[in-house]
C-alpha atoms as a PDB file:
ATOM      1  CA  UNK A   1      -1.650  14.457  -6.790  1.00  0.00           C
ATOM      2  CA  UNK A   2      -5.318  14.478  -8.482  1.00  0.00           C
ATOM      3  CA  UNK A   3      -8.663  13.932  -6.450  1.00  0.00           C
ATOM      4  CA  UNK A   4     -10.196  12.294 -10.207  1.00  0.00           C
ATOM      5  CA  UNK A   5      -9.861   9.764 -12.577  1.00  0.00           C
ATOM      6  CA  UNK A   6      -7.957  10.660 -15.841  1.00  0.00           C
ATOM      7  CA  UNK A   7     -11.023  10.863 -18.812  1.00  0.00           C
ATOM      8  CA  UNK A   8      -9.280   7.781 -20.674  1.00  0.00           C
ATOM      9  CA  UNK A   9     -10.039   5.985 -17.366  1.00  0.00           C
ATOM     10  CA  UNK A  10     -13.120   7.113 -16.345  1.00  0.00           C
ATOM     11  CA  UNK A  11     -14.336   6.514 -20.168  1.00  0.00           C
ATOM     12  CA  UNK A  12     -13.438   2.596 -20.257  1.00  0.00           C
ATOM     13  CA  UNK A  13     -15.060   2.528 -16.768  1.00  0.00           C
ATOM     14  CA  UNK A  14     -18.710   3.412 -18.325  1.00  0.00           C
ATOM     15  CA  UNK A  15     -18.093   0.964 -20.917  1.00  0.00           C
ATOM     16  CA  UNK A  16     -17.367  -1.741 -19.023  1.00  0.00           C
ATOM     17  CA  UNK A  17     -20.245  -0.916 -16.604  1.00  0.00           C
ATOM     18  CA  UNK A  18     -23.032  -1.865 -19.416  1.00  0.00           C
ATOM     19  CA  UNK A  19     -21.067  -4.691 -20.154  1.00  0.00           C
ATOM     20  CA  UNK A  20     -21.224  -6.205 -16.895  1.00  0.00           C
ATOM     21  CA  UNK A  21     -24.298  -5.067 -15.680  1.00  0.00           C
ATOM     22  CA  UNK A  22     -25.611  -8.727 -14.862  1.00  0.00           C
ATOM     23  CA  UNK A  23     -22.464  -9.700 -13.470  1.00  0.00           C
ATOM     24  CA  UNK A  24     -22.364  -6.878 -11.145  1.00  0.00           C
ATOM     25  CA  UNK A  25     -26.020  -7.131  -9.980  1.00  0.00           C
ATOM     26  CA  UNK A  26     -24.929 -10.624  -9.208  1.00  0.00           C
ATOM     27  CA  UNK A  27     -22.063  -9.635  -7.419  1.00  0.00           C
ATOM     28  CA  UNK A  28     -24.361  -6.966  -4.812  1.00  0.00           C
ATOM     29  CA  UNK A  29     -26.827  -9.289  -4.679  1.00  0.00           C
ATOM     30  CA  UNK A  30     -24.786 -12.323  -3.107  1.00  0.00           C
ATOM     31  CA  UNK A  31     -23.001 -10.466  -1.451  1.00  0.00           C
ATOM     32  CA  UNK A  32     -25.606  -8.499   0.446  1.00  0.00           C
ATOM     33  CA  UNK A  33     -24.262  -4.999  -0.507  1.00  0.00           C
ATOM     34  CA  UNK A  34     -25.939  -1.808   0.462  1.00  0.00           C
ATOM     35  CA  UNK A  35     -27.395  -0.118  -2.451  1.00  0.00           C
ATOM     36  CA  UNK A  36     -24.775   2.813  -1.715  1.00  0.00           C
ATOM     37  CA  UNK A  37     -22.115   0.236  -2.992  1.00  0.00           C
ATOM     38  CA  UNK A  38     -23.654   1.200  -6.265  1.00  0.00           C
ATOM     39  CA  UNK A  39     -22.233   4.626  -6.218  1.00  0.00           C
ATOM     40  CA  UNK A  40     -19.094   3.251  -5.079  1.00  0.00           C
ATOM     41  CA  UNK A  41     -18.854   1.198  -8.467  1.00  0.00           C
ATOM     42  CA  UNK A  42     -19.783   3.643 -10.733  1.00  0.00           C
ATOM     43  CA  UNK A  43     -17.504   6.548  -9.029  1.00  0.00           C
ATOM     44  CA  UNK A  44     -14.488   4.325  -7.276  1.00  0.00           C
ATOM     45  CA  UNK A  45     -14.156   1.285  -8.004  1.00  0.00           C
ATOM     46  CA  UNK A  46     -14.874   0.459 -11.810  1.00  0.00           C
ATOM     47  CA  UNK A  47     -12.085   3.026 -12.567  1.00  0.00           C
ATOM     48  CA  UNK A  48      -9.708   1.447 -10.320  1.00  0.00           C
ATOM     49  CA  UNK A  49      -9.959  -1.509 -11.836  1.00  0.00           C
ATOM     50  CA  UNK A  50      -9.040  -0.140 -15.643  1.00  0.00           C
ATOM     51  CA  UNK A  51      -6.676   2.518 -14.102  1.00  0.00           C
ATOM     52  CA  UNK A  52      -4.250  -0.547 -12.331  1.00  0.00           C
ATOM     53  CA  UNK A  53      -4.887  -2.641 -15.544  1.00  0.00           C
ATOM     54  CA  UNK A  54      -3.315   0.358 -17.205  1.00  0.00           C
ATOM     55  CA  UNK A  55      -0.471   0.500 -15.233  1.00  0.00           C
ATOM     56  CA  UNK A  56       0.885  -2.607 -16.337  1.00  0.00           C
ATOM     57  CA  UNK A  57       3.810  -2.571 -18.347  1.00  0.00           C
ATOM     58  CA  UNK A  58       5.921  -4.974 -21.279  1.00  0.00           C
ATOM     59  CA  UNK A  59       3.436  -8.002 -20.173  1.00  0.00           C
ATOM     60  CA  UNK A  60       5.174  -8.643 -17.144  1.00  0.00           C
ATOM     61  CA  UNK A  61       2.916  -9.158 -14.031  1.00  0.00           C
ATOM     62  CA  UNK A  62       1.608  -5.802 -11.982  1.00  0.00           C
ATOM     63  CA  UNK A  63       1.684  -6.748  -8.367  1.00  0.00           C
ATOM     64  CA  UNK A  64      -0.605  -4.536  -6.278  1.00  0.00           C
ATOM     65  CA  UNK A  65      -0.681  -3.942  -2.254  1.00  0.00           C
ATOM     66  CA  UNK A  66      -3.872  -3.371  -1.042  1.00  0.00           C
ATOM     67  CA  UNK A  67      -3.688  -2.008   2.335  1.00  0.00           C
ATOM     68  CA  UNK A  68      -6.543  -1.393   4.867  1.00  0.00           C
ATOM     69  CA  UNK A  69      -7.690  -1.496   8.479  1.00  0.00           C
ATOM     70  CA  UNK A  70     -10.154  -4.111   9.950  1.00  0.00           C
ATOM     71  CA  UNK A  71     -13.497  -3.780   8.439  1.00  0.00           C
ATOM     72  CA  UNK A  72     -12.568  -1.680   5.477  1.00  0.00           C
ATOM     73  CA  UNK A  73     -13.694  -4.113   2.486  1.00  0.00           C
ATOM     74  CA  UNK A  74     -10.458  -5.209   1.376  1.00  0.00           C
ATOM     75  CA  UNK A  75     -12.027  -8.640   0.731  1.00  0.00           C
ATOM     76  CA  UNK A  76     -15.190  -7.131  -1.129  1.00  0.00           C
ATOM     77  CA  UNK A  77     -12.949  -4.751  -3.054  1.00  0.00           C
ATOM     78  CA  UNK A  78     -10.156  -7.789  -4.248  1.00  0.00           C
ATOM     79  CA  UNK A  79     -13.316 -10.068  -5.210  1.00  0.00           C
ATOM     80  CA  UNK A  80     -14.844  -7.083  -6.978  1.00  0.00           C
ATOM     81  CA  UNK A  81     -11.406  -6.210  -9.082  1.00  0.00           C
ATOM     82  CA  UNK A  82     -10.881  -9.898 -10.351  1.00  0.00           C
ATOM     83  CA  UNK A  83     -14.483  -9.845 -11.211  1.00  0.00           C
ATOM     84  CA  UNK A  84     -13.735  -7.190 -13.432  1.00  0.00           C
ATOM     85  CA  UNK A  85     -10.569  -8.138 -14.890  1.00  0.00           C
ATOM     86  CA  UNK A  86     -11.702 -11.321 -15.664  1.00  0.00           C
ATOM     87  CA  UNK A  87     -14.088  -9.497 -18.223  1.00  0.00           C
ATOM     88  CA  UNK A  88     -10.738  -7.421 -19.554  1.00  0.00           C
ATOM     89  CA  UNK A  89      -9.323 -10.734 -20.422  1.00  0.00           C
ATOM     90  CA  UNK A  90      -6.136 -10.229 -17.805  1.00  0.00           C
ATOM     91  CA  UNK A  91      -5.714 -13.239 -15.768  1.00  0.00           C
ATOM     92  CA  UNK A  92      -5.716 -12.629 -12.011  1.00  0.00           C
ATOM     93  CA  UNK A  93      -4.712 -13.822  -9.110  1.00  0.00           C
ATOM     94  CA  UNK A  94      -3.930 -12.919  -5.084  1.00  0.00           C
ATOM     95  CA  UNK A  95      -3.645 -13.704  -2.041  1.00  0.00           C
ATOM     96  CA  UNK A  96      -3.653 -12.342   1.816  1.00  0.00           C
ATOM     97  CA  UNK A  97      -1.282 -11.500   4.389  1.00  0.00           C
ATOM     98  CA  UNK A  98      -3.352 -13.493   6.970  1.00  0.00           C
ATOM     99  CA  UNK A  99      -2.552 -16.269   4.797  1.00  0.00           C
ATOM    100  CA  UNK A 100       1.023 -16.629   5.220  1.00  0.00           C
ATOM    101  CA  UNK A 101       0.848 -16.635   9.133  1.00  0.00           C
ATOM    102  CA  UNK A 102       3.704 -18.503  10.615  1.00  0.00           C
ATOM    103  CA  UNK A 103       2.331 -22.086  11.807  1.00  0.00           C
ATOM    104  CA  UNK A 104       0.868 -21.876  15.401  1.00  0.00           C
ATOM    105  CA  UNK A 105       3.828 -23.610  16.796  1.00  0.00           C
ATOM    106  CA  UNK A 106       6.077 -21.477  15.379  1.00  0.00           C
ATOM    107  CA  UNK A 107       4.031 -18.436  17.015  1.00  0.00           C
ATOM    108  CA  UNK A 108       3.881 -20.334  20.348  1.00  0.00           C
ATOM    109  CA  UNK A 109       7.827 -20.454  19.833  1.00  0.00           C
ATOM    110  CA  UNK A 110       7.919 -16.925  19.364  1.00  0.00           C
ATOM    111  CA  UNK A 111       5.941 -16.330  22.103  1.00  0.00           C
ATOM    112  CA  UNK A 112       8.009 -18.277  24.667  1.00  0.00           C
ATOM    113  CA  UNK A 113      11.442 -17.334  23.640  1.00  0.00           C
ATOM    114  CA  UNK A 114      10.796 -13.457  22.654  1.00  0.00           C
ATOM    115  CA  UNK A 115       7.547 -11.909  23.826  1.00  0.00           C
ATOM    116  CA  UNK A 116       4.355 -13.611  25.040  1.00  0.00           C
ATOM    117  CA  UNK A 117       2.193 -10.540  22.965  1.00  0.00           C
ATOM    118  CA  UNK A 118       3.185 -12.635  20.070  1.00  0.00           C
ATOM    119  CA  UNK A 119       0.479 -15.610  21.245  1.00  0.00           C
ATOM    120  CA  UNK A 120      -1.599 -13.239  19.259  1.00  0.00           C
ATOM    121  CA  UNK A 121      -1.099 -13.270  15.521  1.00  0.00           C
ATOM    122  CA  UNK A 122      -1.016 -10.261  13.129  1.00  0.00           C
ATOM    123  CA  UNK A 123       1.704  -8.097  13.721  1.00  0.00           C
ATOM    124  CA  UNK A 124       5.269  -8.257  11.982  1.00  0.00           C
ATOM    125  CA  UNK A 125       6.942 -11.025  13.103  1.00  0.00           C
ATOM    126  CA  UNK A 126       4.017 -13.583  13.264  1.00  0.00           C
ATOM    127  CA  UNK A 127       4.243 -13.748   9.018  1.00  0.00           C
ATOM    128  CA  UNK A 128       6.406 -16.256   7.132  1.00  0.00           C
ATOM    129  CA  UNK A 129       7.849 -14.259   4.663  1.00  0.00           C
ATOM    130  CA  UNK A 130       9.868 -16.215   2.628  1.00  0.00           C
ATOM    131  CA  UNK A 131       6.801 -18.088   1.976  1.00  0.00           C
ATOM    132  CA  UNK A 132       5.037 -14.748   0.533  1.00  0.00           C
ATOM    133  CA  UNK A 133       8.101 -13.934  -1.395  1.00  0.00           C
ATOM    134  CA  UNK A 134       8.333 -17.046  -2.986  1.00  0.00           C
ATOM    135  CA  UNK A 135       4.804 -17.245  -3.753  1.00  0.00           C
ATOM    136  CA  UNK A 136       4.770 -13.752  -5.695  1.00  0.00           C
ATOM    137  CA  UNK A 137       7.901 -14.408  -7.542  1.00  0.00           C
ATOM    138  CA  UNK A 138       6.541 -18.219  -8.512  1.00  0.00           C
ATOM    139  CA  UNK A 139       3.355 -16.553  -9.832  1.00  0.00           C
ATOM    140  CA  UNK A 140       4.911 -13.432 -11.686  1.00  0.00           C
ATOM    141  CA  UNK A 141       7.984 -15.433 -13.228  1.00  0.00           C
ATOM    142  CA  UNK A 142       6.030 -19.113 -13.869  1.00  0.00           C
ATOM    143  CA  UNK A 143       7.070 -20.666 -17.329  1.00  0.00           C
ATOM    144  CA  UNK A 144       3.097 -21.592 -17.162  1.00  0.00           C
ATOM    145  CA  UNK A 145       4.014 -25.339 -17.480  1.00  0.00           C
ATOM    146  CA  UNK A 146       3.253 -26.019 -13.060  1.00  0.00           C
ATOM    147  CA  UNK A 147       0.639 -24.560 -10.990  1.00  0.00           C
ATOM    148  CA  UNK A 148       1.761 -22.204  -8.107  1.00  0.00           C
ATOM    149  CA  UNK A 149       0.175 -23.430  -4.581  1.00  0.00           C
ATOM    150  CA  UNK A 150      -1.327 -20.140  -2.583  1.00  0.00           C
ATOM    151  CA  UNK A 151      -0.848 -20.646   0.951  1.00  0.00           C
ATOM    152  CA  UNK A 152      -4.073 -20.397   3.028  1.00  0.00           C
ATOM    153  CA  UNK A 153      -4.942 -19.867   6.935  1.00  0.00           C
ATOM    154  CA  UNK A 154      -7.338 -21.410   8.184  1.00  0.00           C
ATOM    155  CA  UNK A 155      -8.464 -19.331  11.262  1.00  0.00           C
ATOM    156  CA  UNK A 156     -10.478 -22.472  12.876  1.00  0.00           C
ATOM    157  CA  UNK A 157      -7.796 -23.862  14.166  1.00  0.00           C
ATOM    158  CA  UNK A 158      -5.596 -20.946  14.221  1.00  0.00           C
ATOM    159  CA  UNK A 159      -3.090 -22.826  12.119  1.00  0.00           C
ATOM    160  CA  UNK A 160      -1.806 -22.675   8.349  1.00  0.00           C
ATOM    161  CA  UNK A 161      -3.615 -25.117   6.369  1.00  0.00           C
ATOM    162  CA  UNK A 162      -2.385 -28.293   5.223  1.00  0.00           C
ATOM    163  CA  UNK A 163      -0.591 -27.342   1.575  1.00  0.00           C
ATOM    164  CA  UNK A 164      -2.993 -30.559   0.011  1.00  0.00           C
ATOM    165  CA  UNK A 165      -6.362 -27.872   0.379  1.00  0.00           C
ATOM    166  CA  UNK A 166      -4.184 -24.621  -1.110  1.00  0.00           C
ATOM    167  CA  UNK A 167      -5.595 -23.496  -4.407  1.00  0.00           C
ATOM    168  CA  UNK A 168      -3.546 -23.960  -6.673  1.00  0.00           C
ATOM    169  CA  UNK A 169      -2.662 -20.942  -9.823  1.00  0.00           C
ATOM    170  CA  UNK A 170      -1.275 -21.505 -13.005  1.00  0.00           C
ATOM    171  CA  UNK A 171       1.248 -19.041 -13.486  1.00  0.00           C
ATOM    172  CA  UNK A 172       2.135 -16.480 -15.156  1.00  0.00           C
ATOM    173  CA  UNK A 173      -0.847 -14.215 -13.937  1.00  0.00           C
ATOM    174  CA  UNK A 174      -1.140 -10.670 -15.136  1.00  0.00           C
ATOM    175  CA  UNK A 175      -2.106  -8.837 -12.084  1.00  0.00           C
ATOM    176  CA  UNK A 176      -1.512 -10.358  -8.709  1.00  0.00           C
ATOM    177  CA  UNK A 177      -3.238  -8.460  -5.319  1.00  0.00           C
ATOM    178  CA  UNK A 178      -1.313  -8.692  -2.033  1.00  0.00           C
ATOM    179  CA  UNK A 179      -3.837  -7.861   0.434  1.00  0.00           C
ATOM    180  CA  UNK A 180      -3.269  -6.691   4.475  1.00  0.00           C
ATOM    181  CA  UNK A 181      -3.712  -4.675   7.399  1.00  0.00           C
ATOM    182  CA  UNK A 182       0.029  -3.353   7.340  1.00  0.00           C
ATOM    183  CA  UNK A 183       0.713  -4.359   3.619  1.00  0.00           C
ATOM    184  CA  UNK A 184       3.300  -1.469   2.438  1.00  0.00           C
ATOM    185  CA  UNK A 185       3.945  -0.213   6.040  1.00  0.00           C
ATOM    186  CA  UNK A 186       7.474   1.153   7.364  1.00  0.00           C
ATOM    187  CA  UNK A 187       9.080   0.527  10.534  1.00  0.00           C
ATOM    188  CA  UNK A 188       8.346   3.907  12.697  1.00  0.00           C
ATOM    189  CA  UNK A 189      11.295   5.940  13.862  1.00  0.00           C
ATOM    190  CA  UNK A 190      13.508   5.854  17.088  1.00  0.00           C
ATOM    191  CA  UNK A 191      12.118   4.112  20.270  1.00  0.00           C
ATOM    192  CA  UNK A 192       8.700   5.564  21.697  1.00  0.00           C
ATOM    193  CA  UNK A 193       6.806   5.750  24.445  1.00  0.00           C
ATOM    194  CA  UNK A 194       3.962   3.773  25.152  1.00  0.00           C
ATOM    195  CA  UNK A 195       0.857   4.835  23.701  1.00  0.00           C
ATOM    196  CA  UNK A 196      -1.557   2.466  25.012  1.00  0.00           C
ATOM    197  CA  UNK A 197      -2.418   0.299  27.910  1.00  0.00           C
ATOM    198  CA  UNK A 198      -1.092  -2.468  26.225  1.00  0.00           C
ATOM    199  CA  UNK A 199       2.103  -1.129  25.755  1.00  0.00           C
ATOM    200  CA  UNK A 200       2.220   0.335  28.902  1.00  0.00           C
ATOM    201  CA  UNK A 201       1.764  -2.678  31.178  1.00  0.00           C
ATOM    202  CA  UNK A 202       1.996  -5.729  28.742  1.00  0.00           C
ATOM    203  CA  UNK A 203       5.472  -4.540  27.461  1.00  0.00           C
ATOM    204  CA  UNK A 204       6.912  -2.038  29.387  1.00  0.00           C
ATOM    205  CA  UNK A 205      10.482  -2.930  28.617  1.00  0.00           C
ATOM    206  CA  UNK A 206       9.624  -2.727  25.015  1.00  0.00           C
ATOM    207  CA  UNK A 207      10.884  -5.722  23.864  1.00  0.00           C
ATOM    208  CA  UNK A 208       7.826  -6.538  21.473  1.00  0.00           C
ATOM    209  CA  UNK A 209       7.579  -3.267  19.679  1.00  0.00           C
ATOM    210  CA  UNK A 210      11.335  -3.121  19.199  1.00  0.00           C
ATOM    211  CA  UNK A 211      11.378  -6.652  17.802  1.00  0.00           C
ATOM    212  CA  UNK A 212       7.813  -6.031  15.534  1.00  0.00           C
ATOM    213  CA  UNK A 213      10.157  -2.858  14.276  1.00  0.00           C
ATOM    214  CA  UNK A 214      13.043  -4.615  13.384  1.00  0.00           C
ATOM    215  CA  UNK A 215      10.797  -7.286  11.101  1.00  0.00           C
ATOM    216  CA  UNK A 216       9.461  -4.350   9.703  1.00  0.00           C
ATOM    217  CA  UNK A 217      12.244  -2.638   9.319  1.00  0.00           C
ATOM    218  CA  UNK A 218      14.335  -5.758   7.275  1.00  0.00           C
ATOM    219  CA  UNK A 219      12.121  -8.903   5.451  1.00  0.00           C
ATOM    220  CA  UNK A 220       9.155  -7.125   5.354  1.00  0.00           C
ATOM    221  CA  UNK A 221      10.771  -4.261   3.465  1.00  0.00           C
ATOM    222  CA  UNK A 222      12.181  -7.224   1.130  1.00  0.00           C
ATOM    223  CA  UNK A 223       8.258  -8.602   0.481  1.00  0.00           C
ATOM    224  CA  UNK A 224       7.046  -5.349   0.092  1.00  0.00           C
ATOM    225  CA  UNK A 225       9.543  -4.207  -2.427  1.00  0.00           C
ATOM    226  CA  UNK A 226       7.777  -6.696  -4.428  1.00  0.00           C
ATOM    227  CA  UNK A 227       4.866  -4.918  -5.412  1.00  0.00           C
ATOM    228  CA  UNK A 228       4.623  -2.375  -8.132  1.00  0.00           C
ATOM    229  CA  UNK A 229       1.284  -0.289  -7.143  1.00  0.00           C
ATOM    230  CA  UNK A 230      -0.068   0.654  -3.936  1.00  0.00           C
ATOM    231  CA  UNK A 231      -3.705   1.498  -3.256  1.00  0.00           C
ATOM    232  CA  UNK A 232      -5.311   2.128   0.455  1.00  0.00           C
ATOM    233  CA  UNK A 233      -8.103   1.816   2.008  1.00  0.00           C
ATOM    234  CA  UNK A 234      -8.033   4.653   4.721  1.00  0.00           C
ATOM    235  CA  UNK A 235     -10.082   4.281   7.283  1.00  0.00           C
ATOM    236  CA  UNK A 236     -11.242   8.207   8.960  1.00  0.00           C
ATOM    237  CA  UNK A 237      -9.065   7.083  12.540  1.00  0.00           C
ATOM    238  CA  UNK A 238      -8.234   4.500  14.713  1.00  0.00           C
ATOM    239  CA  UNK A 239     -11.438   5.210  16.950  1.00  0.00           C
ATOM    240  CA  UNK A 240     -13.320   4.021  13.763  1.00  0.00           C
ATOM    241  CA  UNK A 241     -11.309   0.926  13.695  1.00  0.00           C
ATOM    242  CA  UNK A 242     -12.108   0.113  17.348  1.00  0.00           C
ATOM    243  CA  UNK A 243     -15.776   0.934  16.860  1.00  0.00           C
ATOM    244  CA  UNK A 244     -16.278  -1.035  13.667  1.00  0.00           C
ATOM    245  CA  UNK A 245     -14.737  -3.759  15.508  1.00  0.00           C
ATOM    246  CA  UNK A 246     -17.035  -3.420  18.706  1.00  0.00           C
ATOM    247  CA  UNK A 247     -19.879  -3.260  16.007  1.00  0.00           C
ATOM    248  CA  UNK A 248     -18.567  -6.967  14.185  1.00  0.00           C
ATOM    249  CA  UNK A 249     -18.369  -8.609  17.717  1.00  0.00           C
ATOM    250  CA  UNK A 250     -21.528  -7.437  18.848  1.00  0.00           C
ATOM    251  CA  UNK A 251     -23.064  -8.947  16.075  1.00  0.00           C
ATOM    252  CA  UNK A 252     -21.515 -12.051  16.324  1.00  0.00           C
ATOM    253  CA  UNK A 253     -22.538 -12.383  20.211  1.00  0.00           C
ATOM    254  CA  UNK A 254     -26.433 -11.384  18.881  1.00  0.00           C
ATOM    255  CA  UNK A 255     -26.393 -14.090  15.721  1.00  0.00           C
ATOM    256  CA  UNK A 256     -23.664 -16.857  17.450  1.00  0.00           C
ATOM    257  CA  UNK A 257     -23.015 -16.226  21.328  1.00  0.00           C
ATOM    258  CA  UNK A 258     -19.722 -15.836  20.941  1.00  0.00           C
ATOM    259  CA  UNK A 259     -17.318 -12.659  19.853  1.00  0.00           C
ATOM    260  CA  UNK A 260     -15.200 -10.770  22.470  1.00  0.00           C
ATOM    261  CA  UNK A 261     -16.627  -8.647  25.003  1.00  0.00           C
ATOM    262  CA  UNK A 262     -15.522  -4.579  24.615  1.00  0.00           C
ATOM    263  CA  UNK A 263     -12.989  -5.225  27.241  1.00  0.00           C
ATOM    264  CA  UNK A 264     -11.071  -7.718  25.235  1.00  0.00           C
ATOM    265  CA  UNK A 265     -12.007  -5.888  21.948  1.00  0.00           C
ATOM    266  CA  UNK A 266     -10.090  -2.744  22.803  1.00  0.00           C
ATOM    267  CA  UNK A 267      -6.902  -5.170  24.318  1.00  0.00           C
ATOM    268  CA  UNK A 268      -7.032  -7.179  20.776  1.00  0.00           C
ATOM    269  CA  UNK A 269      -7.151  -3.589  18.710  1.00  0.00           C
ATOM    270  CA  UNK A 270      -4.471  -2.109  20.837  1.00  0.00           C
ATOM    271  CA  UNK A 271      -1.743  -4.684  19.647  1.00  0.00           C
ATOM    272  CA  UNK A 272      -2.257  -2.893  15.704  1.00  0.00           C
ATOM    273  CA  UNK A 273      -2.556   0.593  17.191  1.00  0.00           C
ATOM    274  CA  UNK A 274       0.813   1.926  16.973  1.00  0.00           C
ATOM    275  CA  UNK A 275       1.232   0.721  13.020  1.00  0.00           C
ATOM    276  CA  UNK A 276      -2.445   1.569  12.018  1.00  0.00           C
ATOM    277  CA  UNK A 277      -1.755   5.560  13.663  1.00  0.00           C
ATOM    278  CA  UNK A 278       1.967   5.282  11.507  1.00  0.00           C
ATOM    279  CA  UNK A 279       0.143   4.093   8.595  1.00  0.00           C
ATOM    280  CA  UNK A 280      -3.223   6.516   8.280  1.00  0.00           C
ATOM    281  CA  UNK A 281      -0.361   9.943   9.364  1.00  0.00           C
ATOM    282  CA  UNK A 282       2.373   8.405   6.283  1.00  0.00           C
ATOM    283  CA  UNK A 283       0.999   6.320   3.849  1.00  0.00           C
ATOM    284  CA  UNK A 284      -1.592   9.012   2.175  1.00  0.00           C
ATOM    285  CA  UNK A 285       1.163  10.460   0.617  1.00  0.00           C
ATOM    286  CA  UNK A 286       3.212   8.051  -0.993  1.00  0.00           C
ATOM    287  CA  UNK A 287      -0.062   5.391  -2.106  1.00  0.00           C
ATOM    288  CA  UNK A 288      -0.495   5.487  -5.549  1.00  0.00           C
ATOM    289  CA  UNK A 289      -4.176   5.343  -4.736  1.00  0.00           C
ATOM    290  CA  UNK A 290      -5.845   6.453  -1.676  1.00  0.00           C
ATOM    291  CA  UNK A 291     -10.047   5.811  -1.474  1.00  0.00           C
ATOM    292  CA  UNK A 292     -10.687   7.592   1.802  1.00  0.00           C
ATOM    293  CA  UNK A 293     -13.491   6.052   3.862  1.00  0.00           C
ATOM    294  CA  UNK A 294     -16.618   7.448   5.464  1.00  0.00           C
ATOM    295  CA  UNK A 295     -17.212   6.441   9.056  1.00  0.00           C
ATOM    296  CA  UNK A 296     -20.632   4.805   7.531  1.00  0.00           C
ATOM    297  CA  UNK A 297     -17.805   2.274   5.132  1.00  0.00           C
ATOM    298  CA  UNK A 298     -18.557   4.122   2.393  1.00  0.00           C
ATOM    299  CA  UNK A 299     -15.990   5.553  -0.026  1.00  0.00           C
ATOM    300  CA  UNK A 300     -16.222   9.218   0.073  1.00  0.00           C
ATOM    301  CA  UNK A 301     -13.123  10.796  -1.701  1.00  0.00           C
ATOM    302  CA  UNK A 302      -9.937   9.912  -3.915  1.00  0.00           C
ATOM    303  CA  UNK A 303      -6.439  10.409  -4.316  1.00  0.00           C
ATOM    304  CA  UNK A 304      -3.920   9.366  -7.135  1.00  0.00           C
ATOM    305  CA  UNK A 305      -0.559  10.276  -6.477  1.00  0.00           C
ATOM    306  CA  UNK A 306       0.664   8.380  -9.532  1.00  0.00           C
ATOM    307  CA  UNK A 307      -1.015   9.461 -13.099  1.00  0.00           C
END
């Protein structure tokens, strides 16, 4: 475990930085960045993007899990890589596990027949799978004579989008990102107490946490398996999740009049809180990357437990 970049890294990282200075300014600019985000390029982010390219190995596709919390940038951080990597030449590609949601009758299914907490999509159980395992192994193993369609949610109408408005990939790509709240997670051990209102008196028998563990415990074990590389966004603690939540609602009740009140915010955050917890206590350690969070969204430290 290092808290650095390795020189060879850090090297190519400065390079490229003169080399895309335009394209990056563009990039803040659009995007609205704060000038911290700067910092973030030059120290963080930069030299992730030549230390994954690195990683790959015999041509074959490098398929990276990017895993982080609500509000932690995964977005800004997946546009920011291909960005780069377009510049290295390396064809990429990716895609989100929000995308592969199970269609809203399906979830309504699930809802009626196992638990009703699964009206409300995100946790295990409420993914297709299959369709994300398919759509990895189409884009790392494609001849590159047919274009791969990448599913796509469309959170409007809180259903999958019809498969004529996917985008559409020409495969073989050389680094594909797999992007998620619980991307990488593992099922939690032995059968717990509640440890939230939510638990406590929307499913006190159980049944929904047992049945989120088992998914994560079997298929998603078999999607996740697919990736080579694991980085994480780690967000400080799950009170920073819930307040940088509160923070994105109250701003959309000031600009839009809508958003969730707190009330509802800290019921909707409570249905992640047992795997987010599982995730910031276990995952540090095995991630081949870690970029550790400030409570202000910045990136304030680094850890490689892979060379």
């Amino acid at each position: 475990m290092t808290s650095s970049w390795p020189q060879a890294t850090r090297e190519r990282a400065s390079a490229l930085r003169k080399s895309l200075a335009t394209q990056i300014a563009d990039f803040v600019a659009k995007r609205q960045l704060p000038p911290g985000f700067n910092l973030a390029i030059d120290a963080y982010l930069l030299p992730l993007a030549v230390w994954l390219a690195d990683q790959r190995e015999d041509d074959r596709t490098l398929v990276v899990g990017l895993c982080g919390g609500q509000g932690s940038g995964k977005s800004t951080l997946t546009a920011f890589l291909n960005l780069v990597w377009s510049a290295m030449d390396l064809r990429s590609a990716g895609f989100s596990l929000d995308d592969i949601y199970l269609t809203r009758t399906e979830r309504l299914h699930l809802a009626e027949t196992v638990h009703p907490l699964f009206a409300t999509r995100g946790v295990p159980g409420t993914h297709d799978v299959q369709l994300g395992i398919q759509t990895i192994d189409r884009l790392c193993h494609s001849d590159g004579t047919d274009t791969v369609p990448i599913p796509r949610f469309d959170k409007s109408i809180d259903d999958r989008a019809p498969q004529p408005s996917w985008t559409c990939q020409r495969g073989p790509v050389d680094i594909l990102i797999f992007e998620g709240w619980c991307v990488g997670a593992r099922p939690w051990q032995g059968i717990e107490e509640p440890i939230n209102a939510l638990e406590r008196d929307e499913d006190p028998k159980g049944t929904w946490r047992e049945y989120i563990n088992s998914e994560l415990a079997g298929p998603y074990q078999d999607l996740f398996g697919r990736l080579d590389k694991l980085v994480m966004l780690k967000v400080p603690d799950m009170e920073c999740v819930l307040a940088w939540r509160t923070q994105q609602e109250q701003q959309l009740r000031t600009s839009s009049g809508g958003g969730m009140s707190d009330d509802e915010i800290v019921r909707f955050v409570q249905h992640y809180e047992r795997i987010t917890r599982n995730l910031l206590q276990e995952m540090p350690a095995r991630a081949d990357c870690v970029l550790e969070l400030g409570r202000d969204h910045g990136i304030a430290g680094l850890r490689l437990n892979t060379p």
